[in-house]
Protein backbone atom coordinates (compact mmCIF):
# COMPACT_ATOMS: atom_id res chain seq x y z
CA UNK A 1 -29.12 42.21 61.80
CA UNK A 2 -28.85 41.44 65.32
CA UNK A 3 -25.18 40.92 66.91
CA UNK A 4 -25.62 37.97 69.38
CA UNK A 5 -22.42 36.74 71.26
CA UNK A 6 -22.87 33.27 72.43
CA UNK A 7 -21.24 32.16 75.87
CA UNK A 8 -20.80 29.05 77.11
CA UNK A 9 -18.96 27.81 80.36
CA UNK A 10 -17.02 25.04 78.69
CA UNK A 11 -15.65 24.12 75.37
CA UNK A 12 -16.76 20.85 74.30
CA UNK A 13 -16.32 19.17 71.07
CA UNK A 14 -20.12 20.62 69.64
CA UNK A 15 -19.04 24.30 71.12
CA UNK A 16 -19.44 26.60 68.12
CA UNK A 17 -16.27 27.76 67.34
CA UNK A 18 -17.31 31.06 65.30
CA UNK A 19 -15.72 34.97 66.51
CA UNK A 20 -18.88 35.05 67.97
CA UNK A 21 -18.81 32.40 70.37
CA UNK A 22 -16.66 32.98 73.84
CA UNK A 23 -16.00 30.50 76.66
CA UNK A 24 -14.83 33.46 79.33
CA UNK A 25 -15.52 36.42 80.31
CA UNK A 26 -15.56 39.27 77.60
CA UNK A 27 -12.82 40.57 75.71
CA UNK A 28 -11.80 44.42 74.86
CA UNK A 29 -13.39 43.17 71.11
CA UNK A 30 -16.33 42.24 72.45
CA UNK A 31 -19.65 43.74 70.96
CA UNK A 32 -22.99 42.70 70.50
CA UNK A 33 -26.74 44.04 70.51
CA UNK A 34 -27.54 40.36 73.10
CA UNK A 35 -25.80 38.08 74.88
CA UNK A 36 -27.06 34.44 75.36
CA UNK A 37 -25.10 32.26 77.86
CA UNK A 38 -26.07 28.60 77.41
CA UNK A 39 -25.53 25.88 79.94
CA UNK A 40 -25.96 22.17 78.95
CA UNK A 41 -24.44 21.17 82.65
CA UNK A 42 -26.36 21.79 86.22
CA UNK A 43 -22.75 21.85 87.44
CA UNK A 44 -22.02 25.04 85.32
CA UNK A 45 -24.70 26.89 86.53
CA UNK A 46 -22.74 29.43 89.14
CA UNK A 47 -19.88 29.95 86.18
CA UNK A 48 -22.69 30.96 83.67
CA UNK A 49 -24.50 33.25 86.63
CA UNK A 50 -20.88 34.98 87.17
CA UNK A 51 -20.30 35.10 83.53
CA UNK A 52 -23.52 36.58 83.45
CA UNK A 53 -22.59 39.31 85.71
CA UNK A 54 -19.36 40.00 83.41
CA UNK A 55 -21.22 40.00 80.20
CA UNK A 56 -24.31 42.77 81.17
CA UNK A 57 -21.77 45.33 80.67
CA UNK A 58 -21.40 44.30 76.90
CA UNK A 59 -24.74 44.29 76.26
CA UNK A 60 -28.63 42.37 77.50
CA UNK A 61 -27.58 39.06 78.56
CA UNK A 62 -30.10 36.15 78.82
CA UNK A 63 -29.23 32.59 80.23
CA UNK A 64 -30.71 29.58 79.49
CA UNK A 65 -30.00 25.82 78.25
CA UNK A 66 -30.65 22.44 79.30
CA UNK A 67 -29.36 23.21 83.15
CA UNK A 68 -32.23 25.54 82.90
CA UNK A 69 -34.81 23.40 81.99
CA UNK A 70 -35.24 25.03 78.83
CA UNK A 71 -37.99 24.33 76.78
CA UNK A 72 -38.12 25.54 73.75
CA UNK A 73 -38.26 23.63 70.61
CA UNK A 74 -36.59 25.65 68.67
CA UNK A 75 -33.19 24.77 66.83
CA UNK A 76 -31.04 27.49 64.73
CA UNK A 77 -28.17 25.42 63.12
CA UNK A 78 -24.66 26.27 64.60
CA UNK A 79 -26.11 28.78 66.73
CA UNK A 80 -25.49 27.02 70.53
CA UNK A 81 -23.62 24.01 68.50
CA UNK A 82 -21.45 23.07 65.95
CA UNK A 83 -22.10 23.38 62.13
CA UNK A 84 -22.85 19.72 61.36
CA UNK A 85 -24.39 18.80 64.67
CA UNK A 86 -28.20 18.93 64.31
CA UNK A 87 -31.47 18.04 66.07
CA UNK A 88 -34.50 16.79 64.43
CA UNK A 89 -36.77 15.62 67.47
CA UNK A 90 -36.48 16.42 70.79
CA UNK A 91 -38.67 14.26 73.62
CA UNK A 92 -39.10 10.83 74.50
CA UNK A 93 -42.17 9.13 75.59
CA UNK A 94 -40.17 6.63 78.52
CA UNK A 95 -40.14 7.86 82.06
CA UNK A 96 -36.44 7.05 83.17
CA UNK A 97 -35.69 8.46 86.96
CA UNK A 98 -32.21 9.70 85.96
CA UNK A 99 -33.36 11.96 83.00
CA UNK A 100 -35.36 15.08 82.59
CA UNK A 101 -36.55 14.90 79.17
CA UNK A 102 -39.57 13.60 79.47
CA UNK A 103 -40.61 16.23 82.04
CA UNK A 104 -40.63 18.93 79.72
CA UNK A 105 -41.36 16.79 76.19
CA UNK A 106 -43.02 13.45 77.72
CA UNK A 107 -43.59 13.14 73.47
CA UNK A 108 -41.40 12.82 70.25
CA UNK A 109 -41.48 16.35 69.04
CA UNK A 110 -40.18 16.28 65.09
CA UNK A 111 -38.25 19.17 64.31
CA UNK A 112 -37.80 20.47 60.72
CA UNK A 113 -34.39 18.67 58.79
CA UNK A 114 -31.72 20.92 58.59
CA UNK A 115 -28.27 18.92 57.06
CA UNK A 116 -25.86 17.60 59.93
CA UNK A 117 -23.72 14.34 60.24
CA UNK A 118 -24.18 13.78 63.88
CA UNK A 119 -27.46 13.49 65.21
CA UNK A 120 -28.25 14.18 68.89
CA UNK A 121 -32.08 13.68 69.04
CA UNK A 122 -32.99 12.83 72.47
CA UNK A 123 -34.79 9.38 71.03
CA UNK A 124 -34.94 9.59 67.13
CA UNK A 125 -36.05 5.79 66.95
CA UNK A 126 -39.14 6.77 69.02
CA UNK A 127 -40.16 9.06 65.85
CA UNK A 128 -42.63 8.19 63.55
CA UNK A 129 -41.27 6.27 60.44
CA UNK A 130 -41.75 8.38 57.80
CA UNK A 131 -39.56 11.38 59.98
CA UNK A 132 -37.20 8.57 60.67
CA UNK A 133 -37.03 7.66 56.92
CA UNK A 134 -36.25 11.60 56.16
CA UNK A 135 -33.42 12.34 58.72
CA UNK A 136 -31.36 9.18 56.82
CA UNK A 137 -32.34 10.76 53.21
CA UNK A 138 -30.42 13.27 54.57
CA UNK A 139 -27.59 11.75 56.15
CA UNK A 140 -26.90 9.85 52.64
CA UNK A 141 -25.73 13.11 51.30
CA UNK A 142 -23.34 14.39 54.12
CA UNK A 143 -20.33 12.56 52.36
CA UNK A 144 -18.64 11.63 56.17
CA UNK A 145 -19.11 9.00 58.15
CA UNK A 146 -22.34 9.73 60.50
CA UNK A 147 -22.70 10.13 64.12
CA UNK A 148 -25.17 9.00 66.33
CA UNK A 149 -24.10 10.42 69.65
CA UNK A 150 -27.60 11.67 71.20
CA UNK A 151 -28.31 8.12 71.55
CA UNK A 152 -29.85 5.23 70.07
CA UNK A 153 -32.52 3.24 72.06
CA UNK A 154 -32.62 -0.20 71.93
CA UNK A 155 -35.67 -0.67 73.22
CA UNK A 156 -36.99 1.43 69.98
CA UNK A 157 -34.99 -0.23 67.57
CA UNK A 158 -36.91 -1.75 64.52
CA UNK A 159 -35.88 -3.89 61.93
CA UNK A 160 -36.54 -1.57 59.51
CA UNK A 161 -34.10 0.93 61.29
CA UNK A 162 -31.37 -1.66 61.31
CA UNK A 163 -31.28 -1.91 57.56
CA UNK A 164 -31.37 2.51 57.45
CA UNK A 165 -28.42 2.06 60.01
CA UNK A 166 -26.70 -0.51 57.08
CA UNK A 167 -27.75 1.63 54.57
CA UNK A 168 -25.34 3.95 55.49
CA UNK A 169 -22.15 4.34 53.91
CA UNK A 170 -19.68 4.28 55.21
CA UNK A 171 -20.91 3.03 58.54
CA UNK A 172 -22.01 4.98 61.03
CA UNK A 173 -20.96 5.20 64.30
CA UNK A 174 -23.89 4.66 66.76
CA UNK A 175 -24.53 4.87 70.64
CA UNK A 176 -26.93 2.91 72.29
CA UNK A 177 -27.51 3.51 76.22
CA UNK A 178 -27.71 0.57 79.15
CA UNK A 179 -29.39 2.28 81.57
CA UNK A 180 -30.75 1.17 85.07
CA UNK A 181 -34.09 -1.06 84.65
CA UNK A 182 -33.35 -2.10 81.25
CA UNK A 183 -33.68 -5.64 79.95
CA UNK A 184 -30.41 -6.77 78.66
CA UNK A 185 -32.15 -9.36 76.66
CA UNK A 186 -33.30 -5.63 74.71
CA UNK A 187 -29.79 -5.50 73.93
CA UNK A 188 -28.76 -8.53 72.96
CA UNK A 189 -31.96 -8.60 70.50
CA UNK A 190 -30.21 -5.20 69.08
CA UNK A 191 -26.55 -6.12 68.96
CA UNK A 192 -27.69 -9.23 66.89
CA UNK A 193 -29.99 -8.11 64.64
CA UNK A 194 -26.97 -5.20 63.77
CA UNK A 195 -24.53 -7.68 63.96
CA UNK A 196 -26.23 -9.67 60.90
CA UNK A 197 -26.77 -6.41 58.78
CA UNK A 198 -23.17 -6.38 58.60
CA UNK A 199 -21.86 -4.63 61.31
CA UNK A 200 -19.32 -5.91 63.32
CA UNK A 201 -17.45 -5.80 66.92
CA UNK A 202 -14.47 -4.99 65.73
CA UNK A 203 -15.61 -1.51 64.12
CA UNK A 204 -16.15 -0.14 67.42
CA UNK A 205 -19.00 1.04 65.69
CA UNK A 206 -21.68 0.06 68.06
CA UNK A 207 -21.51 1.61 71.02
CA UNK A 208 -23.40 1.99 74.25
CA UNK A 209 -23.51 4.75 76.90
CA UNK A 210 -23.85 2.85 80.14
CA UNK A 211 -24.53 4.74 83.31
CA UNK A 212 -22.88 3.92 86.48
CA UNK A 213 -22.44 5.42 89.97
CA UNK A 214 -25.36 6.10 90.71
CA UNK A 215 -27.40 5.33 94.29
CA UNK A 216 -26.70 2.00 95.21
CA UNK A 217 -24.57 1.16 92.57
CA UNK A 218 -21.05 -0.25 93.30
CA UNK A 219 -17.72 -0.88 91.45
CA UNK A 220 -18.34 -4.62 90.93
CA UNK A 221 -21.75 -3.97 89.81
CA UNK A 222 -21.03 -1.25 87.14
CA UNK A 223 -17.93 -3.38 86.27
CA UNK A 224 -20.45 -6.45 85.55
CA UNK A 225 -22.63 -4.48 83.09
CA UNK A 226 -19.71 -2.83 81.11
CA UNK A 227 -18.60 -6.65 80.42
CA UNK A 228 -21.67 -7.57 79.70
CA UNK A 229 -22.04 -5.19 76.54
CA UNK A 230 -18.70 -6.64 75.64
CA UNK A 231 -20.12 -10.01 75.47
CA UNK A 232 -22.42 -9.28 73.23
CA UNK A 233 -20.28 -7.41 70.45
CA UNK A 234 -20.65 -3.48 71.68
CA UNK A 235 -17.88 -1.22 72.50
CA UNK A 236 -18.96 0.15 76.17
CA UNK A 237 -18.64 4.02 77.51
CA UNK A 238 -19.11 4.47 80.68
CA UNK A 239 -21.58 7.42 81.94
CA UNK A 240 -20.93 8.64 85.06
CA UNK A 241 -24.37 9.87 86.90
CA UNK A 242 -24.29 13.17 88.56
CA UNK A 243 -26.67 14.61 90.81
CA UNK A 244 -29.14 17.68 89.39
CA UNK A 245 -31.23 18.31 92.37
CA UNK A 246 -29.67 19.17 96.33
CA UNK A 247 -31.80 16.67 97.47
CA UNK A 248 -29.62 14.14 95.53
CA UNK A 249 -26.48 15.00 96.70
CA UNK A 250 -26.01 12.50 99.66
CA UNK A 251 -25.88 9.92 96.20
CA UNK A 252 -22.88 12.12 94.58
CA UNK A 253 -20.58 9.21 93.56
CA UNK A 254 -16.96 9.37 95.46
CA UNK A 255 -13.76 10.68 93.35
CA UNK A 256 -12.65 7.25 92.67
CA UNK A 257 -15.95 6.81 90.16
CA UNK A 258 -14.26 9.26 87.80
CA UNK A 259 -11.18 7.74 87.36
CA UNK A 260 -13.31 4.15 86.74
CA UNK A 261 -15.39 6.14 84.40
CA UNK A 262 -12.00 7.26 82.36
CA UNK A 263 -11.24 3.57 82.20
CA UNK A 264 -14.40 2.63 80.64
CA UNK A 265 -14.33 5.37 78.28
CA UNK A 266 -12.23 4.58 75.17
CA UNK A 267 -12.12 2.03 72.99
CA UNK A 268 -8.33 1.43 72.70
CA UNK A 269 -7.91 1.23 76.56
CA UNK A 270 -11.15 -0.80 76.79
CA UNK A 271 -10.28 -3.88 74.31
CA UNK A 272 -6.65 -3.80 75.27
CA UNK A 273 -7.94 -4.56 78.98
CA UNK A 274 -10.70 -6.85 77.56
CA UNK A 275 -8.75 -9.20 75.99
CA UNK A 276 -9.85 -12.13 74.79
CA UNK A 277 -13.50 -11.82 77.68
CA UNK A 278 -15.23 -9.88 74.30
């Protein structure tokens, strides 16, 4: 069997965490018959190239990942994630400036099941129903509470999703995304139809990735959209946009966006600031 050592430039809570993944150079322990470097950020790209240049002494190293534009459909279980974080679709058929997915899969590609609590399909509600209807067999079974932190799409969201999302037990967490050129009306329609299947505000439950600082946008702005998924019964995280092309960094948002971003970004801090405006 082939010895592959996995490196990766940062640790991150879906990092493998197996002797055989390493977030450094090598160690004095270190063998293997390949080395894979994986990069989910653009912004790690010249640590994995140096890491690269480390690791060719331990054995053939190969880089690749999302900052690479990596294409592949394939997913191995735990191999370049976590045991229990799993992908069952990757692509998604909407055309949003800010992301790259639907350059390389502009459709929902389904993915064979493998067991996992948090799913991080790039648009699982965009899958046909009867894939849909398999991944939450499965996800009755993994006796935790279940994840949704890939993203939800409101746009997508069905009724007959909603009661799959109820289903669920106990309730999952789930992250929606309020991105630039969405409707809000979209979700409003999604935090009430949830919010009558049982969920509630509360839970924290229902979340929603909402990106800010990017071109044009401005404190009060981004402010104004955060509060606005508070209105409406979801638990905002903020999503700072970074550039992923040169061309794009005269937009690279100022050091004072990340320390608004850290404000928006938990729940406790979040409600405790809200107040009574939720």
């Amino acid at each position: 069997m082939t010895r592959l050592i996995r490196v990766f430039p940062r640790k991150t809570k879906a990092s493998p965490d197996d002797a055989l993944a390493y977030f450094g150079p090598p160690d004095l322990f270190a063998e293997a018959d390949e080395v894979h470097i994986s990069v989910t950020f653009t912004a790690d790209k010249e640590i994995a190239e140096r890491l690269a240049e480390q690791w060719r002494y331990v054995a053939p190293v190969k880089i690749g990942g999302v900052a690479y534009e990596d294409a592949s459909l394939e997913f191995i279980p735990g191999r370049y994630i976590k045991p229990g974080y799993t992908i069952t679709s990757r692509g998604c058929p909407r055309r949003c400036w800010f992301c790259d997915v639907h350059r390389k899969w502009p459709t929902v590609n389904v993915l064979p099941i493998h067991e996992g609590w948090n799913i991080l399909d790039d648009n699982l509600l965009a899958a046909p129903r009867d894939h849909v209807e398999a991944v939450f067999a499965m996800l009755r079974h993994q006796n935790r509470r279940v994840e949704f932190t890939g993203g939800l799409e409101a746009l997508a969201l069905q009724d007959y999703q909603v009661d799959l999302l109820a289903s669920l037990r106990p309730r999952p967490n789930m992250f929606f995304a309020y991105d630039p050129g969405d409707a809000f009306e979209t979700l409003v329609s999604a935090a009430d139809r949830l919010l009558e299947a049982g969920f509630t505000a509360e839970s924290h439950r229902m979340r929603v990735y909402v990106l800010i600082g990017f071109p044009k946008d401005t404190f009060d702005l981004a402010e104004a959209r955060l509060r606005q998924m508070l209105s409406i019964g979801f638990t905002p995280h903020a999503m700072l946009w970074m550039p992923t092309k040169p061309s794009q960094e005269k937009w690279r948002p100022a050091p004072e966006w990340r320390a608004f971003q850290r404000r928006w970004a938990r729940p406790a801090i979040i409600h405790a600031k809200a107040g009574v405006d939720r």
